[in-house]
C-alpha atoms as a PDB file:
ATOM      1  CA  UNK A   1     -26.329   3.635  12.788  1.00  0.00           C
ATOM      2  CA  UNK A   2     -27.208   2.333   9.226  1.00  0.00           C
ATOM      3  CA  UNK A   3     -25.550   0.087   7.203  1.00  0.00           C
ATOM      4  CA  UNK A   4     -21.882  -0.191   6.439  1.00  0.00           C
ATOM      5  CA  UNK A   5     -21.002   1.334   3.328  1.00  0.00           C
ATOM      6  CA  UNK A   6     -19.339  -1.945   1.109  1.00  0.00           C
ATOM      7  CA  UNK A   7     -15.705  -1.664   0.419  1.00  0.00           C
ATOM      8  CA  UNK A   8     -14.276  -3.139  -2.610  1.00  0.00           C
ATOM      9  CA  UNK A   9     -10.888  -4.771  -2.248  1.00  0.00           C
ATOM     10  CA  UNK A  10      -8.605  -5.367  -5.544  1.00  0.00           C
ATOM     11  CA  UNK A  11      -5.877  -7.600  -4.213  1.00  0.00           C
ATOM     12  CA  UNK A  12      -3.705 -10.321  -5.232  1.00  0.00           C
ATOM     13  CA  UNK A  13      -0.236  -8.154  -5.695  1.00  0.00           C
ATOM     14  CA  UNK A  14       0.410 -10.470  -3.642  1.00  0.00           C
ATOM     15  CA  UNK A  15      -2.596 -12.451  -1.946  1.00  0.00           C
ATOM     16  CA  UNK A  16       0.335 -11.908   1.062  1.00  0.00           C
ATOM     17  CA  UNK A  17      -0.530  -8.419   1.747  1.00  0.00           C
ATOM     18  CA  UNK A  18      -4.565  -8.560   0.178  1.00  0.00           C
ATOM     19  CA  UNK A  19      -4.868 -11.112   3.611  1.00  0.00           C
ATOM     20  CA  UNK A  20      -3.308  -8.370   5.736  1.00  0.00           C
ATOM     21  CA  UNK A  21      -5.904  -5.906   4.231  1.00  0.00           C
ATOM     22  CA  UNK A  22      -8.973  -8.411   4.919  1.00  0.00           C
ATOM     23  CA  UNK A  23      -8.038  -8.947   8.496  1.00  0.00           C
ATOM     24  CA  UNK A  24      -7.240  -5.254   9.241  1.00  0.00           C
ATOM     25  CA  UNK A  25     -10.670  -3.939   7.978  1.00  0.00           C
ATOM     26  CA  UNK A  26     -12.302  -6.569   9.714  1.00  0.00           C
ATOM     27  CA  UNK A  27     -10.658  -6.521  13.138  1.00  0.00           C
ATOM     28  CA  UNK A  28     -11.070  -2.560  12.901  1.00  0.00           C
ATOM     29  CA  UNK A  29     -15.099  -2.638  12.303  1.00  0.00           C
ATOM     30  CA  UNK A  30     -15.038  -5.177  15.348  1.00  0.00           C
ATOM     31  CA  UNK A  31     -13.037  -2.717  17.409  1.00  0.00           C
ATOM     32  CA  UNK A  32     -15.293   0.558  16.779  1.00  0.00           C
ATOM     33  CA  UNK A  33     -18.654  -1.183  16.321  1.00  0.00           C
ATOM     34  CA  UNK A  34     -18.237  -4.011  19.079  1.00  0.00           C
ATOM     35  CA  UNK A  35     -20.217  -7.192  18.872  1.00  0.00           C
ATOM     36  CA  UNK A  36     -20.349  -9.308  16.066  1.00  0.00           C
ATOM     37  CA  UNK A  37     -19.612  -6.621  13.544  1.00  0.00           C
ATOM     38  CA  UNK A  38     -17.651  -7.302  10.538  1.00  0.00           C
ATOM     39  CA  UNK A  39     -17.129  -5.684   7.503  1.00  0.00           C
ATOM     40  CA  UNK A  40     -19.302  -5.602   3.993  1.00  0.00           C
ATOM     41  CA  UNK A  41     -16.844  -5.691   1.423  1.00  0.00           C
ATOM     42  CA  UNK A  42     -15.948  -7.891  -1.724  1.00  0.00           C
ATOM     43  CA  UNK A  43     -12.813  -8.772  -3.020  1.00  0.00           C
ATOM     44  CA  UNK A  44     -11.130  -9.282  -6.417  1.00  0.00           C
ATOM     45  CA  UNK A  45      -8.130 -10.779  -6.383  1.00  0.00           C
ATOM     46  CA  UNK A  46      -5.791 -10.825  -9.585  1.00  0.00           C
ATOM     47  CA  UNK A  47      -3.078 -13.490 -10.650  1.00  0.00           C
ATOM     48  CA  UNK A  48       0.115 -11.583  -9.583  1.00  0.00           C
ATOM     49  CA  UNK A  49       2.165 -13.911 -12.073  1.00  0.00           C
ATOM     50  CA  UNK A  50      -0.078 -11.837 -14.114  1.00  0.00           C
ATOM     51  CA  UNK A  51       0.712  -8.175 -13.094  1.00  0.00           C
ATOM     52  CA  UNK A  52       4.529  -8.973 -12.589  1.00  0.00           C
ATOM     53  CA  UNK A  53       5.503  -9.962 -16.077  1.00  0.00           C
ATOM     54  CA  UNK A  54       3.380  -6.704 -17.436  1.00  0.00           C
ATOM     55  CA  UNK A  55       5.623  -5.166 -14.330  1.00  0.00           C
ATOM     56  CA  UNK A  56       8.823  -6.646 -15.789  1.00  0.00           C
ATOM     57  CA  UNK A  57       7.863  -5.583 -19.198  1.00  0.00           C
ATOM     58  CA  UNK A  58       6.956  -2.566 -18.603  1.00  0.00           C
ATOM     59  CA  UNK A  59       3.549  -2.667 -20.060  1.00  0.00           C
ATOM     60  CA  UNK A  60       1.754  -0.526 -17.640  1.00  0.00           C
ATOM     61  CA  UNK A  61      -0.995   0.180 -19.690  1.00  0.00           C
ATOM     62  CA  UNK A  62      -1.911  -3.782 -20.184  1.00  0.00           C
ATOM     63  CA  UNK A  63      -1.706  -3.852 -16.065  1.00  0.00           C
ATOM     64  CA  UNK A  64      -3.857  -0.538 -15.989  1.00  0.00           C
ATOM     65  CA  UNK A  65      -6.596  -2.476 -18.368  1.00  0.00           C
ATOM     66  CA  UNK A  66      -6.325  -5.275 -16.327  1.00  0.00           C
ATOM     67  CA  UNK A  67      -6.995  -3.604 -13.143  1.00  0.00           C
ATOM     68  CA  UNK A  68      -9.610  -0.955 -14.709  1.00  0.00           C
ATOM     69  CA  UNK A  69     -11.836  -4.289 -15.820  1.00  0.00           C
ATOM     70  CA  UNK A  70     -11.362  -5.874 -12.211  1.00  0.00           C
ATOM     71  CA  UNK A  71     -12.741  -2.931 -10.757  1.00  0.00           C
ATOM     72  CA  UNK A  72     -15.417  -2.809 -12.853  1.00  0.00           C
ATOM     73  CA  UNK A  73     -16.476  -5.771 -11.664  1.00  0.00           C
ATOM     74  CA  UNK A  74     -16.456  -4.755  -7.936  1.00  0.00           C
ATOM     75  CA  UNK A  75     -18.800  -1.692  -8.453  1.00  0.00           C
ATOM     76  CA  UNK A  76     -20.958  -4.321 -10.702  1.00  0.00           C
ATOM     77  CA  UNK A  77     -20.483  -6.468  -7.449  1.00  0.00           C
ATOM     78  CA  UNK A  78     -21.531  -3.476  -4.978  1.00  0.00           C
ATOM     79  CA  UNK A  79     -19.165  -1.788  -3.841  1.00  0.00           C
ATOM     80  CA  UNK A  80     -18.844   1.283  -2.953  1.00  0.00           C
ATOM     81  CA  UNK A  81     -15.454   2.320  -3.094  1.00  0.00           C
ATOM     82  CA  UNK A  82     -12.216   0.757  -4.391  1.00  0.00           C
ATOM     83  CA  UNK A  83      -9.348  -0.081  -2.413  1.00  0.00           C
ATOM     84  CA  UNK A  84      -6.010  -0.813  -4.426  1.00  0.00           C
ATOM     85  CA  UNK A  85      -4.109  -3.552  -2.305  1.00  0.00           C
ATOM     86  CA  UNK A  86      -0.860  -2.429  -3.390  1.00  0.00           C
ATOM     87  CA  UNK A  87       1.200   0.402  -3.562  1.00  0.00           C
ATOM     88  CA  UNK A  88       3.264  -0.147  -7.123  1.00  0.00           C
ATOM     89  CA  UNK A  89      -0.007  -0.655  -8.858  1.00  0.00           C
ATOM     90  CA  UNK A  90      -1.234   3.134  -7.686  1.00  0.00           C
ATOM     91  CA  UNK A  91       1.217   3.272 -10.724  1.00  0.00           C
ATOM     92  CA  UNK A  92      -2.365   2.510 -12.937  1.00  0.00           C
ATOM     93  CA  UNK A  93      -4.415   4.599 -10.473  1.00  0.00           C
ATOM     94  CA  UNK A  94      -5.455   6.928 -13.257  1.00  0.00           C
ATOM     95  CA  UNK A  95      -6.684   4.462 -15.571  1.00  0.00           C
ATOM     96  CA  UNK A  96      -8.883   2.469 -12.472  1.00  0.00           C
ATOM     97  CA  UNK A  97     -10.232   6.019 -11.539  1.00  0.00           C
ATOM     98  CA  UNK A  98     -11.244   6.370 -15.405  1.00  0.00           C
ATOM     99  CA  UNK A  99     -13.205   3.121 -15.172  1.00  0.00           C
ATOM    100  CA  UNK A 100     -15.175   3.434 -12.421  1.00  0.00           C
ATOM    101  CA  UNK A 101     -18.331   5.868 -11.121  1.00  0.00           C
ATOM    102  CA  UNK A 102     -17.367   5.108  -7.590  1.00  0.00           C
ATOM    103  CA  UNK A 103     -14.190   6.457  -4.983  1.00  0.00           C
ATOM    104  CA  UNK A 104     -10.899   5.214  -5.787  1.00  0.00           C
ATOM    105  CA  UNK A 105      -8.813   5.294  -1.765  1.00  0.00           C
ATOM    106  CA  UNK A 106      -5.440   6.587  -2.543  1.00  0.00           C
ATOM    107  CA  UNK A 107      -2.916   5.130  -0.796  1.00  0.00           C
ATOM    108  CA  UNK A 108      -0.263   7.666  -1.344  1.00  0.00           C
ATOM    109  CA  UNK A 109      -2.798  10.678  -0.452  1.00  0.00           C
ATOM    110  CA  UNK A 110      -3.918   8.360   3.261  1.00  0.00           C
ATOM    111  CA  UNK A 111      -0.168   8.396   3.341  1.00  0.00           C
ATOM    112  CA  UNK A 112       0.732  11.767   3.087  1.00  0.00           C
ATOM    113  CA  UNK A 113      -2.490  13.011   5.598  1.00  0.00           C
ATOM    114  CA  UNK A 114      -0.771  10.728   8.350  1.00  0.00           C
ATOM    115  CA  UNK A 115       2.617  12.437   8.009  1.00  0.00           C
ATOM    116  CA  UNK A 116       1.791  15.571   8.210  1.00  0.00           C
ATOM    117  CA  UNK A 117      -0.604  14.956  11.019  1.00  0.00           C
ATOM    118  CA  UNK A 118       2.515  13.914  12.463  1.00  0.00           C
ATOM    119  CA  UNK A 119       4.433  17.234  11.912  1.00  0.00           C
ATOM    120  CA  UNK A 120       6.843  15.344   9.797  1.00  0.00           C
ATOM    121  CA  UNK A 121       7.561  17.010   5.860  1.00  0.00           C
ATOM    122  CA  UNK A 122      10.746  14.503   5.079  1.00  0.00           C
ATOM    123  CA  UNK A 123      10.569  10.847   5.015  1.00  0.00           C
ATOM    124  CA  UNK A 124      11.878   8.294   3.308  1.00  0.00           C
ATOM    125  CA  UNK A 125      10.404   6.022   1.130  1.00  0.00           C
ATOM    126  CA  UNK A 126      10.674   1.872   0.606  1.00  0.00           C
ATOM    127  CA  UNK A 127       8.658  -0.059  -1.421  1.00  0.00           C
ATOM    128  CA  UNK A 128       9.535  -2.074  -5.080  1.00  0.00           C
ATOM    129  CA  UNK A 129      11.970  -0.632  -7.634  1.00  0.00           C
ATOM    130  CA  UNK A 130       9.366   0.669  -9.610  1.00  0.00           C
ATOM    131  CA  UNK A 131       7.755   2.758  -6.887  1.00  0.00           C
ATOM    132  CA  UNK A 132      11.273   4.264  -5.399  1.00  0.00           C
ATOM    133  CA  UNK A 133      12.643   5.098  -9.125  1.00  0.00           C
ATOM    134  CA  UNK A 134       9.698   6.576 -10.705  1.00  0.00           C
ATOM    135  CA  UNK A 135       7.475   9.127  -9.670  1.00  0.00           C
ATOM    136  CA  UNK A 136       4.080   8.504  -9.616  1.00  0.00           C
ATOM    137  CA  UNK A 137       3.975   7.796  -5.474  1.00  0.00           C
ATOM    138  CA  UNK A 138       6.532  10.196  -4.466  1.00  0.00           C
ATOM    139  CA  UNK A 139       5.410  13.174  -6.736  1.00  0.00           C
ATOM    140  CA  UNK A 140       2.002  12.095  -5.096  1.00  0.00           C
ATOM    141  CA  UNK A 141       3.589  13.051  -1.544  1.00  0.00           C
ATOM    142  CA  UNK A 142       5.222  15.650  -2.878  1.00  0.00           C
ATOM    143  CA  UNK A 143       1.568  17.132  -4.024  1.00  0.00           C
ATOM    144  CA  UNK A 144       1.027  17.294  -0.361  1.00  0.00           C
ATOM    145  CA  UNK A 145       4.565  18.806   0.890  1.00  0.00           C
ATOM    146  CA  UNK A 146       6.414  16.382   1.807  1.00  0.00           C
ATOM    147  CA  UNK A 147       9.955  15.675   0.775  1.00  0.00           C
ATOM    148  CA  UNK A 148      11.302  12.656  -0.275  1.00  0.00           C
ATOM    149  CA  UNK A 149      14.454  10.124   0.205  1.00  0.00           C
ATOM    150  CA  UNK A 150      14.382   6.654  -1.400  1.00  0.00           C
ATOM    151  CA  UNK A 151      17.681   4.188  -1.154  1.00  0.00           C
ATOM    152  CA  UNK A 152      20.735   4.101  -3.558  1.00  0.00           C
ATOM    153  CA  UNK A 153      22.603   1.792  -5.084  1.00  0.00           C
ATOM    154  CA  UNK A 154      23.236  -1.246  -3.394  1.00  0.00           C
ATOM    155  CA  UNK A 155      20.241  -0.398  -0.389  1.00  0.00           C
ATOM    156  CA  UNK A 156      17.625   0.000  -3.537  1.00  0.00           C
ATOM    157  CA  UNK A 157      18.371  -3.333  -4.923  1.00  0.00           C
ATOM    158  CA  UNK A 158      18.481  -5.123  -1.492  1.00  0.00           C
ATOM    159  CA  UNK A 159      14.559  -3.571  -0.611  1.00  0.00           C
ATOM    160  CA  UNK A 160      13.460  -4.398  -4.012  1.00  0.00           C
ATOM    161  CA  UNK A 161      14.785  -7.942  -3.978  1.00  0.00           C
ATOM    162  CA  UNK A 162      13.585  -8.752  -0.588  1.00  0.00           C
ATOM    163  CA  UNK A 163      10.230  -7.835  -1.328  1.00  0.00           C
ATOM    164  CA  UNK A 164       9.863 -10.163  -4.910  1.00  0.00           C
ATOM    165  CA  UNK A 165      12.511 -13.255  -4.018  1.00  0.00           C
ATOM    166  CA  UNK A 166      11.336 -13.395  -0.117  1.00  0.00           C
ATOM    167  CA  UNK A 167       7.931 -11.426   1.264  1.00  0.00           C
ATOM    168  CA  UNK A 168       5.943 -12.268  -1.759  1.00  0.00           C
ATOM    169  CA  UNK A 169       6.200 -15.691  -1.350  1.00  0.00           C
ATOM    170  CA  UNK A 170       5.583 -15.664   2.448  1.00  0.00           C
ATOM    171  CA  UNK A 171       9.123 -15.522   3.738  1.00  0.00           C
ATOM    172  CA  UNK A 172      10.327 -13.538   6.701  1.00  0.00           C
ATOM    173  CA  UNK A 173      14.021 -13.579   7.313  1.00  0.00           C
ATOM    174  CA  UNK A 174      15.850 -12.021  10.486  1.00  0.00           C
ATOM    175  CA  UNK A 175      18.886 -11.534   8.525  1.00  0.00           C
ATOM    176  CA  UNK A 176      16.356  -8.933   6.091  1.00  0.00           C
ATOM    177  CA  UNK A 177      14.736  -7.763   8.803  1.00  0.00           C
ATOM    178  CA  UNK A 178      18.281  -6.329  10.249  1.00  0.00           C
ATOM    179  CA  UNK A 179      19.266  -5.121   6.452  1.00  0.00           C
ATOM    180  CA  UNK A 180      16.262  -3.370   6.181  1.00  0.00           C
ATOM    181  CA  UNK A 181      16.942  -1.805   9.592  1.00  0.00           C
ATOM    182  CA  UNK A 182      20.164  -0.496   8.698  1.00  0.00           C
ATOM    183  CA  UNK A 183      19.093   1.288   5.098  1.00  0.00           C
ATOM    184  CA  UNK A 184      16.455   2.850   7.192  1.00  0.00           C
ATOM    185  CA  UNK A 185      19.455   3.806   9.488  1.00  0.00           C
ATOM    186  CA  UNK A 186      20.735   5.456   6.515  1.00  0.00           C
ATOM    187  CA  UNK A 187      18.136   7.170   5.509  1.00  0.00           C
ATOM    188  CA  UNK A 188      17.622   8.682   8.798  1.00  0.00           C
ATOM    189  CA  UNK A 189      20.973   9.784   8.479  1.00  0.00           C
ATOM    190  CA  UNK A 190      20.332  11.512   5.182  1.00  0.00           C
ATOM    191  CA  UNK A 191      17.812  13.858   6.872  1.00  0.00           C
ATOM    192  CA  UNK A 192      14.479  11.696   6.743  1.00  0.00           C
ATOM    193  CA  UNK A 193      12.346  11.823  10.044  1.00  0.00           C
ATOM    194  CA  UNK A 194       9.948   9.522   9.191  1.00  0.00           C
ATOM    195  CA  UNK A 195       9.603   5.980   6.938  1.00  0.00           C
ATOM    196  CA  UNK A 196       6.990   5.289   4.897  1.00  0.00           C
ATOM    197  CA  UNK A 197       6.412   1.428   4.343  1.00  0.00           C
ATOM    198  CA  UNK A 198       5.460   1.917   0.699  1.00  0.00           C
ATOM    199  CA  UNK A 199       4.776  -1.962  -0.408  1.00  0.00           C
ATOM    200  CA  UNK A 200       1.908  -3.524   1.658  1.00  0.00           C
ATOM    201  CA  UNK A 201       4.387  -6.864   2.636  1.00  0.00           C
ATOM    202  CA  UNK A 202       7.255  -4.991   3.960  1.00  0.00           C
ATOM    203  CA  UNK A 203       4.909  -4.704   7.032  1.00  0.00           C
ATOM    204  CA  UNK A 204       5.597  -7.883   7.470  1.00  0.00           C
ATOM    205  CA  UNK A 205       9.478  -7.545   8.073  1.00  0.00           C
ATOM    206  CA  UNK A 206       9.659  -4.426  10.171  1.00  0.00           C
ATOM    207  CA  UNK A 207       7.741  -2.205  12.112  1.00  0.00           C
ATOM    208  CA  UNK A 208       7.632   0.710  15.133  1.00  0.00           C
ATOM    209  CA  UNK A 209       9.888  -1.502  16.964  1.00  0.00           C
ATOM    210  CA  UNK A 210      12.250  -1.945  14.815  1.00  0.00           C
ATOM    211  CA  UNK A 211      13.746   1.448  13.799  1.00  0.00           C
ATOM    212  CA  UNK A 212      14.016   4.972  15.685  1.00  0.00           C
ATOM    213  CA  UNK A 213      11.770   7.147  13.531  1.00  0.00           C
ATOM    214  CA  UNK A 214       8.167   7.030  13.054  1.00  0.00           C
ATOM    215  CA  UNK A 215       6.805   4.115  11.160  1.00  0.00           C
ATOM    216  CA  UNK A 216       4.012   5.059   8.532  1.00  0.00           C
ATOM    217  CA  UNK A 217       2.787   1.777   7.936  1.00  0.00           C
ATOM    218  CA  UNK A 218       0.206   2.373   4.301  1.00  0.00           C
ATOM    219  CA  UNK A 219      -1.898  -1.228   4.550  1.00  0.00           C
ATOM    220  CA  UNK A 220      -2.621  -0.404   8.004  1.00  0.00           C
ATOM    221  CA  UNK A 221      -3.154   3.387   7.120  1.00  0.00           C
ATOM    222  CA  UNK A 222      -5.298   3.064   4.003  1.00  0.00           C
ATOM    223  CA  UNK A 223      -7.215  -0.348   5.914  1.00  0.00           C
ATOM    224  CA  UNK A 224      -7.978   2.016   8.655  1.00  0.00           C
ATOM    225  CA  UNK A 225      -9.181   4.675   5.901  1.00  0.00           C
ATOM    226  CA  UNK A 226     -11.462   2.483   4.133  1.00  0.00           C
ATOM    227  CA  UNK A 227     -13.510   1.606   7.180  1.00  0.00           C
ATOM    228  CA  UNK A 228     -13.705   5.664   7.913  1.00  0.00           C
ATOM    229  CA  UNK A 229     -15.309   5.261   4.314  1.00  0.00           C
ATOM    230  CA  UNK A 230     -17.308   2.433   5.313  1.00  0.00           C
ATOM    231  CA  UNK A 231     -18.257   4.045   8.663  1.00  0.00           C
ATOM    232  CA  UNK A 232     -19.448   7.549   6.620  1.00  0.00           C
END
């Protein structure tokens, strides 16, 4: 075959879930190429402290600039195509897309493809505050047909803040491992057949095992997508 295509990560919101990405890619172009294959790819990683105060603020367009530049400097750098590390941040996607002469990987649209391969067209939706309340990732599913059901109330604020004061920093707790569970349980009972994982370090709380729907884990979705990219 000829040479890997080079995949260019933007990571850093938070380094947490950008080392999930690096390991996934990798251990994937080991699995279907054998050997010592690895992947090409190169990786900018931002200053999250960075990207969460423009979050906080709501100055999107300052984190759009931000990322736009960063990506710049992968094509500059060689790549190929741009992965976003993050889901919130597909917030910007526009403005990275504008910036850029190479593939942006959606996340939301990998997403939606693995749901309905699955026969599924209602799931529910975790991820930050920003990317259950507004609805630039689950118009994006919508695009595609797929309904969908994000917490309320009390079950928003408890994903939200178990992301920022506990994932982000590294921290995996049993006792928000079993919350989680149970808003899932929730939303299953509200009619979703399916949960979509939508912020890259809740993968790191819960997974297939954990609740009785299918489990659409996006780092390990979009990770697997960029090495079809690579691979193409």
């Amino acid at each position: 075959m000829g040479e890997l295509r080079r995949i260019g990560l933007l990571g850093g919101m938070s380094w947490e879930s950008t080392a999930l990405y690096y390991r996934l890619v990798n251990e994937d172009v080991r699995t279907r190429l054998g050997g010592f294959h690895s992947a090409r790819l190169v990786l900018a990683s931002v200053d999250f402290a960075d990207v969460e105060a423009m979050q906080v603020a709501g100055d999107w367009e300052a984190a759009g600039a931000l990322l736009a530049a960063e990506a710049r400097g992968l094509e500059a750098a060689g790549a190929e195509c741009v992965v976003l590390c993050t889901n919130t941040m597909h917030k910007v996607a526009d403005a990275i897309e504008a910036a850029v002469d190479i593939p942006l990987l959606h996340l939301a649209d990998v997403t939606a493809e693995a749901v309905r391969a699955a026969g599924l067209d209602r799931v529910a939706l975790l991820g930050t505050r920003f990317t259950m309340e507004q609805p630039f990732y689950a118009d994006r599913l919508r695009s595609h047909g797929i309904d969908v059901l994000v917490p309320e109330g009390d079950d928003l604020t408890l994903v939200h803040d178990v992301i920022y004061d506990e994932l982000v920093l590294g921290v995996v707790r049993e006792e928000s491992r079993e919350a989680y569970v149970d808003v899932v349980r929730r939303l299953v009972g509200r009619g979703a057949g399916g949960v979509v994982l939508g912020c890259t370090e809740i993968e790191l709380l819960i997974g297939p095992e954990d609740v009785e729907v299918p489990v659409f884990a996006t780092t390990a979705l979009h990770a697997r997508a960029a090495v079809d990219f690579a691979l193409s």
